[in-house]
PDB file of N, CA and C in Angstrom:
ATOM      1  N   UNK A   1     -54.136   2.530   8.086  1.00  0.00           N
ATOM      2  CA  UNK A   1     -52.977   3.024   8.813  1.00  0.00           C
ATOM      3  C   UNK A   1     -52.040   3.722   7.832  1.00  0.00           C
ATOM      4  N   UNK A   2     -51.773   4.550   8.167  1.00  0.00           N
ATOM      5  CA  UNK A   2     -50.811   5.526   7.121  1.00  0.00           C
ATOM      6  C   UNK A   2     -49.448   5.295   7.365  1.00  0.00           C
ATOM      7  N   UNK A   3     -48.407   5.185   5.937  1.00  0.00           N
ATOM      8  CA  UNK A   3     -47.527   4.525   6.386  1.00  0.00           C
ATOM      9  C   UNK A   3     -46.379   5.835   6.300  1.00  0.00           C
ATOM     10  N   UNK A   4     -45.005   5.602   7.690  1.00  0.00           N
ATOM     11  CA  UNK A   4     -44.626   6.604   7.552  1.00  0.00           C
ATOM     12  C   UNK A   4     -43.524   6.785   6.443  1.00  0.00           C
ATOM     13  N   UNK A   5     -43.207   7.772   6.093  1.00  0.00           N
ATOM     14  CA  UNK A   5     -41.493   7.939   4.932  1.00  0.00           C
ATOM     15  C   UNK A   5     -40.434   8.398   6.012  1.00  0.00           C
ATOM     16  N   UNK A   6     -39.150   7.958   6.034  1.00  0.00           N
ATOM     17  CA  UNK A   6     -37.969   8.477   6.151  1.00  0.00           C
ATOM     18  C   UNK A   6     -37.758   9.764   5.750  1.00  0.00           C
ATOM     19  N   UNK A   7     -37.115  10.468   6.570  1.00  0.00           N
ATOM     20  CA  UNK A   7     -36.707  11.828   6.261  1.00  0.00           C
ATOM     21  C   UNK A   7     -34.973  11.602   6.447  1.00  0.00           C
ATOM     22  N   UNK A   8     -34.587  12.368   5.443  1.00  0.00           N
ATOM     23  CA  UNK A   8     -32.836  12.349   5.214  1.00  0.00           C
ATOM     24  C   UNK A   8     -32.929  13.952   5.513  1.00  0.00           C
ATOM     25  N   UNK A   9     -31.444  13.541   6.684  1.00  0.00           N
ATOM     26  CA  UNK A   9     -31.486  15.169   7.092  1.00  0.00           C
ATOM     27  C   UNK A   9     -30.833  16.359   5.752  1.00  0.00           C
ATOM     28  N   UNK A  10     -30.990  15.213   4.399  1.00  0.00           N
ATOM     29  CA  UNK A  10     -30.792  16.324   3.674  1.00  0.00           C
ATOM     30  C   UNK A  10     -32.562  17.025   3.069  1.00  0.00           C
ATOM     31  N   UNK A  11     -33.431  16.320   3.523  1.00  0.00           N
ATOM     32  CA  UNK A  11     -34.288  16.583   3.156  1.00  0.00           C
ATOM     33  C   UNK A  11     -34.580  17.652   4.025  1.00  0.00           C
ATOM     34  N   UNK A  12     -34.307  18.239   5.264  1.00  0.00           N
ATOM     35  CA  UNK A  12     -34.548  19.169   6.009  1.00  0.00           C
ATOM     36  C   UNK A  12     -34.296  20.598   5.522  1.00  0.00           C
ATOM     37  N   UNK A  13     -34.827  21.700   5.459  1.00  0.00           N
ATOM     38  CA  UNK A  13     -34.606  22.557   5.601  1.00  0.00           C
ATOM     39  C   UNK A  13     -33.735  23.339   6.570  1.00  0.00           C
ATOM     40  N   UNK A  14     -32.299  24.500   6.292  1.00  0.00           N
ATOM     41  CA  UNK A  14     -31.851  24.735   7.806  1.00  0.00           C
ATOM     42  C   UNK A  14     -32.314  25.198   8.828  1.00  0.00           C
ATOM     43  N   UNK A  15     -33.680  25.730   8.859  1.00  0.00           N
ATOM     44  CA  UNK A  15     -34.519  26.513   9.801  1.00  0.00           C
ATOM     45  C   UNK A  15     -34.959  24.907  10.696  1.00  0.00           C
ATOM     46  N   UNK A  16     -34.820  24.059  10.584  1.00  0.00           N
ATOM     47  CA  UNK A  16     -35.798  22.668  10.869  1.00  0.00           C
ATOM     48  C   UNK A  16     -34.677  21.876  11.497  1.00  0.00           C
ATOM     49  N   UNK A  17     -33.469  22.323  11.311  1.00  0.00           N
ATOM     50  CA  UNK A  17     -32.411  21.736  12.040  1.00  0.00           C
ATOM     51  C   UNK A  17     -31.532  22.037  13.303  1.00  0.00           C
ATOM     52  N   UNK A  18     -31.859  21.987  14.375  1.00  0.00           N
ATOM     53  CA  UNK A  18     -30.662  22.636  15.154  1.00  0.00           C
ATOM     54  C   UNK A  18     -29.472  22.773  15.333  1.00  0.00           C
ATOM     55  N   UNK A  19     -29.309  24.167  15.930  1.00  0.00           N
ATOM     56  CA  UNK A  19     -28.271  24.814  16.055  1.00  0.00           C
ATOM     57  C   UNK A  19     -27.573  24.232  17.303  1.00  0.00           C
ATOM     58  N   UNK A  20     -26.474  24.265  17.550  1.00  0.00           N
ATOM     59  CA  UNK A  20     -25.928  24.460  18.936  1.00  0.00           C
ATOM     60  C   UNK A  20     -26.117  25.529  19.861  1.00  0.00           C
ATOM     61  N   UNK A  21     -26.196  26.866  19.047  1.00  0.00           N
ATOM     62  CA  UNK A  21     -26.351  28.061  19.707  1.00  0.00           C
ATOM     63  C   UNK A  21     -27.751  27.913  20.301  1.00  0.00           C
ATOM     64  N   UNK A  22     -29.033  27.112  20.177  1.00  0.00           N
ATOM     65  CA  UNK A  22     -30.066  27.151  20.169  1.00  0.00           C
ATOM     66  C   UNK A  22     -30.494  25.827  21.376  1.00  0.00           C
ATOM     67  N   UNK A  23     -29.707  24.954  21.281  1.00  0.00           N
ATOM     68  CA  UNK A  23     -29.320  23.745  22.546  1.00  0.00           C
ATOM     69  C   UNK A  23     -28.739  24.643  23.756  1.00  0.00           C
ATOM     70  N   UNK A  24     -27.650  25.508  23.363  1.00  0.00           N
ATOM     71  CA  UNK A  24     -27.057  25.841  24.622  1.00  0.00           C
ATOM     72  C   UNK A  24     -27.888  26.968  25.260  1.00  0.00           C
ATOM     73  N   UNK A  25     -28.730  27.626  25.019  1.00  0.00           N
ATOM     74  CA  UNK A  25     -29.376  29.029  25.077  1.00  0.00           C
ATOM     75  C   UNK A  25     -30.493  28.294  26.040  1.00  0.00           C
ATOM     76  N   UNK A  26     -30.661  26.670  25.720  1.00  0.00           N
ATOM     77  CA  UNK A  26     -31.802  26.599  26.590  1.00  0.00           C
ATOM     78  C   UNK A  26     -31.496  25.937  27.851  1.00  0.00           C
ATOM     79  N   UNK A  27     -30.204  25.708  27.858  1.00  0.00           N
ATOM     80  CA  UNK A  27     -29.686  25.061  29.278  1.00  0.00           C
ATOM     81  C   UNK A  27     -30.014  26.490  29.915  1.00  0.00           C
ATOM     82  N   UNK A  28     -29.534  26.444  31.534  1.00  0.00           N
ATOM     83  CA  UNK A  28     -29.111  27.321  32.243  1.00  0.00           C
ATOM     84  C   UNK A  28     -27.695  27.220  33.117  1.00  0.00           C
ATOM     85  N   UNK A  29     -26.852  28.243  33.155  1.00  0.00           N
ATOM     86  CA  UNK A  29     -25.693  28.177  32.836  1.00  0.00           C
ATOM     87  C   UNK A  29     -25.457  28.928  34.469  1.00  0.00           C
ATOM     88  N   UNK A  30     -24.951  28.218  35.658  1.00  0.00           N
ATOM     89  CA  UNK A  30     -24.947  28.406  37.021  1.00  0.00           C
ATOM     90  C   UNK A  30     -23.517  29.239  37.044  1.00  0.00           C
ATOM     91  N   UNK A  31     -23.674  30.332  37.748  1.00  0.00           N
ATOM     92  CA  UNK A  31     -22.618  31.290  38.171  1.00  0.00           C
ATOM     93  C   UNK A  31     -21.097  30.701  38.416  1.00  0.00           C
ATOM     94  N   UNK A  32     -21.009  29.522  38.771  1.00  0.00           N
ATOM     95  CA  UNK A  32     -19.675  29.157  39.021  1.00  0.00           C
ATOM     96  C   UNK A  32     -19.095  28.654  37.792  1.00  0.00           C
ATOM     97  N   UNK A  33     -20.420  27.826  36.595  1.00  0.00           N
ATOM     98  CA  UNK A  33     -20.186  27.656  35.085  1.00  0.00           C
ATOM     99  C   UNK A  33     -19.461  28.954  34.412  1.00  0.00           C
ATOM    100  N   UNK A  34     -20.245  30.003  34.925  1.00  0.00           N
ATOM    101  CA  UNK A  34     -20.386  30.832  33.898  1.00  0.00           C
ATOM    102  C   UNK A  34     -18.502  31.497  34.328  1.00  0.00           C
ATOM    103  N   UNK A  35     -17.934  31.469  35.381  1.00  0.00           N
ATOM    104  CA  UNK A  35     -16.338  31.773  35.967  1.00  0.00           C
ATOM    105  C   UNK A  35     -15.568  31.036  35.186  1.00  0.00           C
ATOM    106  N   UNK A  36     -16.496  29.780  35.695  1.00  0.00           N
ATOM    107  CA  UNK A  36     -15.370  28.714  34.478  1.00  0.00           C
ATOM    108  C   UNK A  36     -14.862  29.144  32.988  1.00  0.00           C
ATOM    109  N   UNK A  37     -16.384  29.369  32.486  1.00  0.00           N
ATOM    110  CA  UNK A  37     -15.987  29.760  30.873  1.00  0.00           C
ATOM    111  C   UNK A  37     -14.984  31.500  30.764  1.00  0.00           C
ATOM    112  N   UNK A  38     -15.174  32.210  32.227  1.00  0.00           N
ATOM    113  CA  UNK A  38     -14.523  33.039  31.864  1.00  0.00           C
ATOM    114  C   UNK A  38     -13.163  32.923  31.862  1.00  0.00           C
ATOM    115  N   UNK A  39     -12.796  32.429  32.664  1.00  0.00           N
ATOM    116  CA  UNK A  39     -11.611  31.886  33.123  1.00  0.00           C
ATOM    117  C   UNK A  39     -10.638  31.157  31.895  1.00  0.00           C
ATOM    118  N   UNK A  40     -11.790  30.080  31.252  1.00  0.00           N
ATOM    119  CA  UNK A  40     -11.269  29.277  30.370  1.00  0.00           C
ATOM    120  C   UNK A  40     -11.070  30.399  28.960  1.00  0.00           C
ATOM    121  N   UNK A  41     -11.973  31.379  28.993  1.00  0.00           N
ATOM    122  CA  UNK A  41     -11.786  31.796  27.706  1.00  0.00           C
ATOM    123  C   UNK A  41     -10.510  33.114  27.693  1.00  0.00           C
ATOM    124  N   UNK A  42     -10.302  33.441  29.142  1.00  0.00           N
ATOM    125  CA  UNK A  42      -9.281  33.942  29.479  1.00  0.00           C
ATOM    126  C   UNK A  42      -7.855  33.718  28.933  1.00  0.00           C
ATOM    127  N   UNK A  43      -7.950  32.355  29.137  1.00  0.00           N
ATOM    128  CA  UNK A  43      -6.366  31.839  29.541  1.00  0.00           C
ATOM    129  C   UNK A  43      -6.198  30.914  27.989  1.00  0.00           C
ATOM    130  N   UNK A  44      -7.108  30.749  27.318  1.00  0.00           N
ATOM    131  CA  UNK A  44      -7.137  30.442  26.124  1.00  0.00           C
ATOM    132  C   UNK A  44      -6.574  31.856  25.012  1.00  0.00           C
ATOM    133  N   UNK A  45      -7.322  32.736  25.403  1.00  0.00           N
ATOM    134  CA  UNK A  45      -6.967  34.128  24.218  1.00  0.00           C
ATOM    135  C   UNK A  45      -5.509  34.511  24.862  1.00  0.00           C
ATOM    136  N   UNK A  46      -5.229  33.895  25.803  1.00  0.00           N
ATOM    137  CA  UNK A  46      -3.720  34.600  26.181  1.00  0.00           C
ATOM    138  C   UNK A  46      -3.527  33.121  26.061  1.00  0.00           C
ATOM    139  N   UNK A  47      -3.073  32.287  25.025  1.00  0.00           N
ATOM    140  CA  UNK A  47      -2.604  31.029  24.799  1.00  0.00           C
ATOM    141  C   UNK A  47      -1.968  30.472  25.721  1.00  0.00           C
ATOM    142  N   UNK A  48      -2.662  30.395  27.067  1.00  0.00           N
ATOM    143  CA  UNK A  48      -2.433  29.440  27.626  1.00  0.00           C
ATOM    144  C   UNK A  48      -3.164  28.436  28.276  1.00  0.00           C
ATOM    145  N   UNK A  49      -2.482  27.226  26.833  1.00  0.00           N
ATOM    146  CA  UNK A  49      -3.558  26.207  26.719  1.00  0.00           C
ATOM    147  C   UNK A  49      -3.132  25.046  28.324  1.00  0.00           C
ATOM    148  N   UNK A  50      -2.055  25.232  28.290  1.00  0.00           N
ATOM    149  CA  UNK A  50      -1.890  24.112  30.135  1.00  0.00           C
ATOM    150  C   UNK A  50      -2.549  24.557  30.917  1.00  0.00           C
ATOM    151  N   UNK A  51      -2.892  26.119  30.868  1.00  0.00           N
ATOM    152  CA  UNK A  51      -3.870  26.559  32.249  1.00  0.00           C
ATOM    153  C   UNK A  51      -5.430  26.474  31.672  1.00  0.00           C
ATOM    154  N   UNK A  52      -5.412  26.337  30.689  1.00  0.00           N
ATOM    155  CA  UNK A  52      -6.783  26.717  29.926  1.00  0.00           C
ATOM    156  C   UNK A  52      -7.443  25.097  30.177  1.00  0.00           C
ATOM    157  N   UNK A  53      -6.843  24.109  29.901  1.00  0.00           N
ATOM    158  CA  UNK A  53      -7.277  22.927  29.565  1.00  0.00           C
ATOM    159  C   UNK A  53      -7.984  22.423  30.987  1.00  0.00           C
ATOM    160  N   UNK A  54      -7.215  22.265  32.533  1.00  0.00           N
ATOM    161  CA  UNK A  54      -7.894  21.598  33.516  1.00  0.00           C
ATOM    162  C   UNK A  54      -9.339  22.602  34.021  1.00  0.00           C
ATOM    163  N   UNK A  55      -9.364  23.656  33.422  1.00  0.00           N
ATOM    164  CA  UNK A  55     -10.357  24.950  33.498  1.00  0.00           C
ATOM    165  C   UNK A  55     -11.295  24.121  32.869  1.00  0.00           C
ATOM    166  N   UNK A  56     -11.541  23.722  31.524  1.00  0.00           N
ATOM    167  CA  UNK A  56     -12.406  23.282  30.614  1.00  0.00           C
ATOM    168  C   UNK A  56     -12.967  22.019  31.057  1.00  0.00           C
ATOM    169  N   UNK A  57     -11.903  21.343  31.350  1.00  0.00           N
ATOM    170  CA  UNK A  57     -12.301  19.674  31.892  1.00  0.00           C
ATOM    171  C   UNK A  57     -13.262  19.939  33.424  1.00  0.00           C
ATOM    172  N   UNK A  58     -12.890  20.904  33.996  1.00  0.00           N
ATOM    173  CA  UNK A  58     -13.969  20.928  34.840  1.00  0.00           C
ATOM    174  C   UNK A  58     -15.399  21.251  34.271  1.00  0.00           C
ATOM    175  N   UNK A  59     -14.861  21.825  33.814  1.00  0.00           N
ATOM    176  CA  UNK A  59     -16.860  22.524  32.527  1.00  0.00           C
ATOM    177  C   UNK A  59     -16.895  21.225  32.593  1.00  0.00           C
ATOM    178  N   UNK A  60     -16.433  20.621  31.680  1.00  0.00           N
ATOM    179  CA  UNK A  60     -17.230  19.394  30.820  1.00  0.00           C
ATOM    180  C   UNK A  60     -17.499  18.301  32.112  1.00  0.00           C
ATOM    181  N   UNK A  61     -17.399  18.473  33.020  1.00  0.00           N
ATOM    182  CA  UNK A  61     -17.950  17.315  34.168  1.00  0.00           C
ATOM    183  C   UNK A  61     -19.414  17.902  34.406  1.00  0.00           C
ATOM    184  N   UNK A  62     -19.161  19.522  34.611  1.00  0.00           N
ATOM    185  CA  UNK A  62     -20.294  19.882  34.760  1.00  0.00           C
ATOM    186  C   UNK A  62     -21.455  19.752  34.083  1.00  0.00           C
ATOM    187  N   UNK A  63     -21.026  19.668  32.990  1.00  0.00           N
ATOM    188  CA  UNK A  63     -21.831  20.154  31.813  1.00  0.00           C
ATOM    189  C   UNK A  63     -21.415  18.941  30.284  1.00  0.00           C
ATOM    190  N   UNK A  64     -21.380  17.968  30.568  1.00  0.00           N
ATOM    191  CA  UNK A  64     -21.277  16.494  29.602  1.00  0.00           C
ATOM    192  C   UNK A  64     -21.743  16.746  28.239  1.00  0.00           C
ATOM    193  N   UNK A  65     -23.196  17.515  28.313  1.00  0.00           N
ATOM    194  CA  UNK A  65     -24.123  17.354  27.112  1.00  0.00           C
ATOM    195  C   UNK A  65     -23.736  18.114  26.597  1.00  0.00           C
ATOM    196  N   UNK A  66     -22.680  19.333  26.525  1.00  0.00           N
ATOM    197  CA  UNK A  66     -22.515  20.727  25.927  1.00  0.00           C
ATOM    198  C   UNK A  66     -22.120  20.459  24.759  1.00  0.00           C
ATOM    199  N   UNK A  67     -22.421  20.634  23.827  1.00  0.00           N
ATOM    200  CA  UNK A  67     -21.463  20.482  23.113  1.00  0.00           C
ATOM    201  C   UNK A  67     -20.695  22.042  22.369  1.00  0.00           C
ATOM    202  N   UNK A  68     -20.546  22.798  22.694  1.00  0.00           N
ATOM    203  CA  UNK A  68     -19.889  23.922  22.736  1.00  0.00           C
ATOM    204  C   UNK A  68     -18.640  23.629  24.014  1.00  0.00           C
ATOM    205  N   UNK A  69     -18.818  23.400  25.080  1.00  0.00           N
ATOM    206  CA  UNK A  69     -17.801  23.010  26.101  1.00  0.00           C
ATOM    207  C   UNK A  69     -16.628  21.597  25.617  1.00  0.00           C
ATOM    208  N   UNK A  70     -17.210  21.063  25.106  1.00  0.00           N
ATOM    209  CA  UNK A  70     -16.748  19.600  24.691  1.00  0.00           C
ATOM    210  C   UNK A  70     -16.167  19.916  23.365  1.00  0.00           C
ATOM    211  N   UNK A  71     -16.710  21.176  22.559  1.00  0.00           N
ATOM    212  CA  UNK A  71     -15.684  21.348  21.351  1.00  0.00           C
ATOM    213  C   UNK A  71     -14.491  22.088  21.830  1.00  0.00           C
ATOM    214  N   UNK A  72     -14.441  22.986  22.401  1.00  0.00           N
ATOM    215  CA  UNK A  72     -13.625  24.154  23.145  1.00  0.00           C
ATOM    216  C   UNK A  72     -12.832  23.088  24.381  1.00  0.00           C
ATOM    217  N   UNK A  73     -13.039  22.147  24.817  1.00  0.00           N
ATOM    218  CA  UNK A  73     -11.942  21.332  25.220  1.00  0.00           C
ATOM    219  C   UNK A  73     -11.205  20.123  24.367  1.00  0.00           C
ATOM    220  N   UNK A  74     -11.803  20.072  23.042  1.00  0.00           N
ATOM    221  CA  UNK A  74     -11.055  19.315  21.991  1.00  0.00           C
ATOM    222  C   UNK A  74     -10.179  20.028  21.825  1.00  0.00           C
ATOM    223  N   UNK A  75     -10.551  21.135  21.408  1.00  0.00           N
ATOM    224  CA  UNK A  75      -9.155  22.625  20.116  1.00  0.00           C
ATOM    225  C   UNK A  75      -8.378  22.856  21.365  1.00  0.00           C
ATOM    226  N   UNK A  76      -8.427  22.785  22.960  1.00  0.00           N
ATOM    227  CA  UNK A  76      -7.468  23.227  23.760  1.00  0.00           C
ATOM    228  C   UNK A  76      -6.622  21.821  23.653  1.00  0.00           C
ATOM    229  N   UNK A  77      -6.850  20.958  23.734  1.00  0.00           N
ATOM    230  CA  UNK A  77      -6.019  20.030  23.648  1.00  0.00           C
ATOM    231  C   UNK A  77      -5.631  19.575  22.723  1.00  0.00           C
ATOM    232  N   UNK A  78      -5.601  20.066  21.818  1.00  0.00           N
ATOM    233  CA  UNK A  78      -5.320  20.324  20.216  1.00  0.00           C
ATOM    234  C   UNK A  78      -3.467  21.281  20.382  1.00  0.00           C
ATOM    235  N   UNK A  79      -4.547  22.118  21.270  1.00  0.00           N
ATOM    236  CA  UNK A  79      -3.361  23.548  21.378  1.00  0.00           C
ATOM    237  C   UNK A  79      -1.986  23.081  22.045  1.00  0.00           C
ATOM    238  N   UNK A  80      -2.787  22.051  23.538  1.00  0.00           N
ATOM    239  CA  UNK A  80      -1.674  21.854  24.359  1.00  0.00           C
ATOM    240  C   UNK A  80      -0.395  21.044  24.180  1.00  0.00           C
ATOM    241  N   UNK A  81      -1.314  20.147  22.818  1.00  0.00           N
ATOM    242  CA  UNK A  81      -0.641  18.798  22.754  1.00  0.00           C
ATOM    243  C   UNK A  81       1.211  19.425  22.011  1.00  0.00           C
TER     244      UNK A  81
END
């Protein structure tokens, strides 16, 4: 029986590690998602993080696993606080 070794994710190469851009690319992202993020990214570049924030929190019900949605509703409530 061959025994296995531990791998330390410093032992990884970055090609061998994922991306986020590469998680989110493989969801599929439903038309009323996709309003949301416009919406949210709207009212964010025109700093407004009180309108921006209940925009985002709806993403993230939708969409839990994102983690692009879930960072982008940390930094808004970062903004709002």
């Amino acid at each position: 029986m061959e025994e296995k070794s531990e791998v330390s994710l410093l032992d990884l190469e970055p090609k061998d590690v994922p991306r986020s851009e590469d998680t989110f690319s493989l969801q599929s992202v439903t038309e009323e998602e996709a309003v949301l993020g416009r919406d949210a990214t709207k009212a964010f570049m025109n700093e407004d993080y009180h309108e921006c924030l209940p925009i985002l929190q709806q993403l993230a019900e939708k969409r839990p696993n994102d983690a692009r949605v879930l960072t982008n509703l940390a930094v808004c409530k970062f903004y709002a606080a």
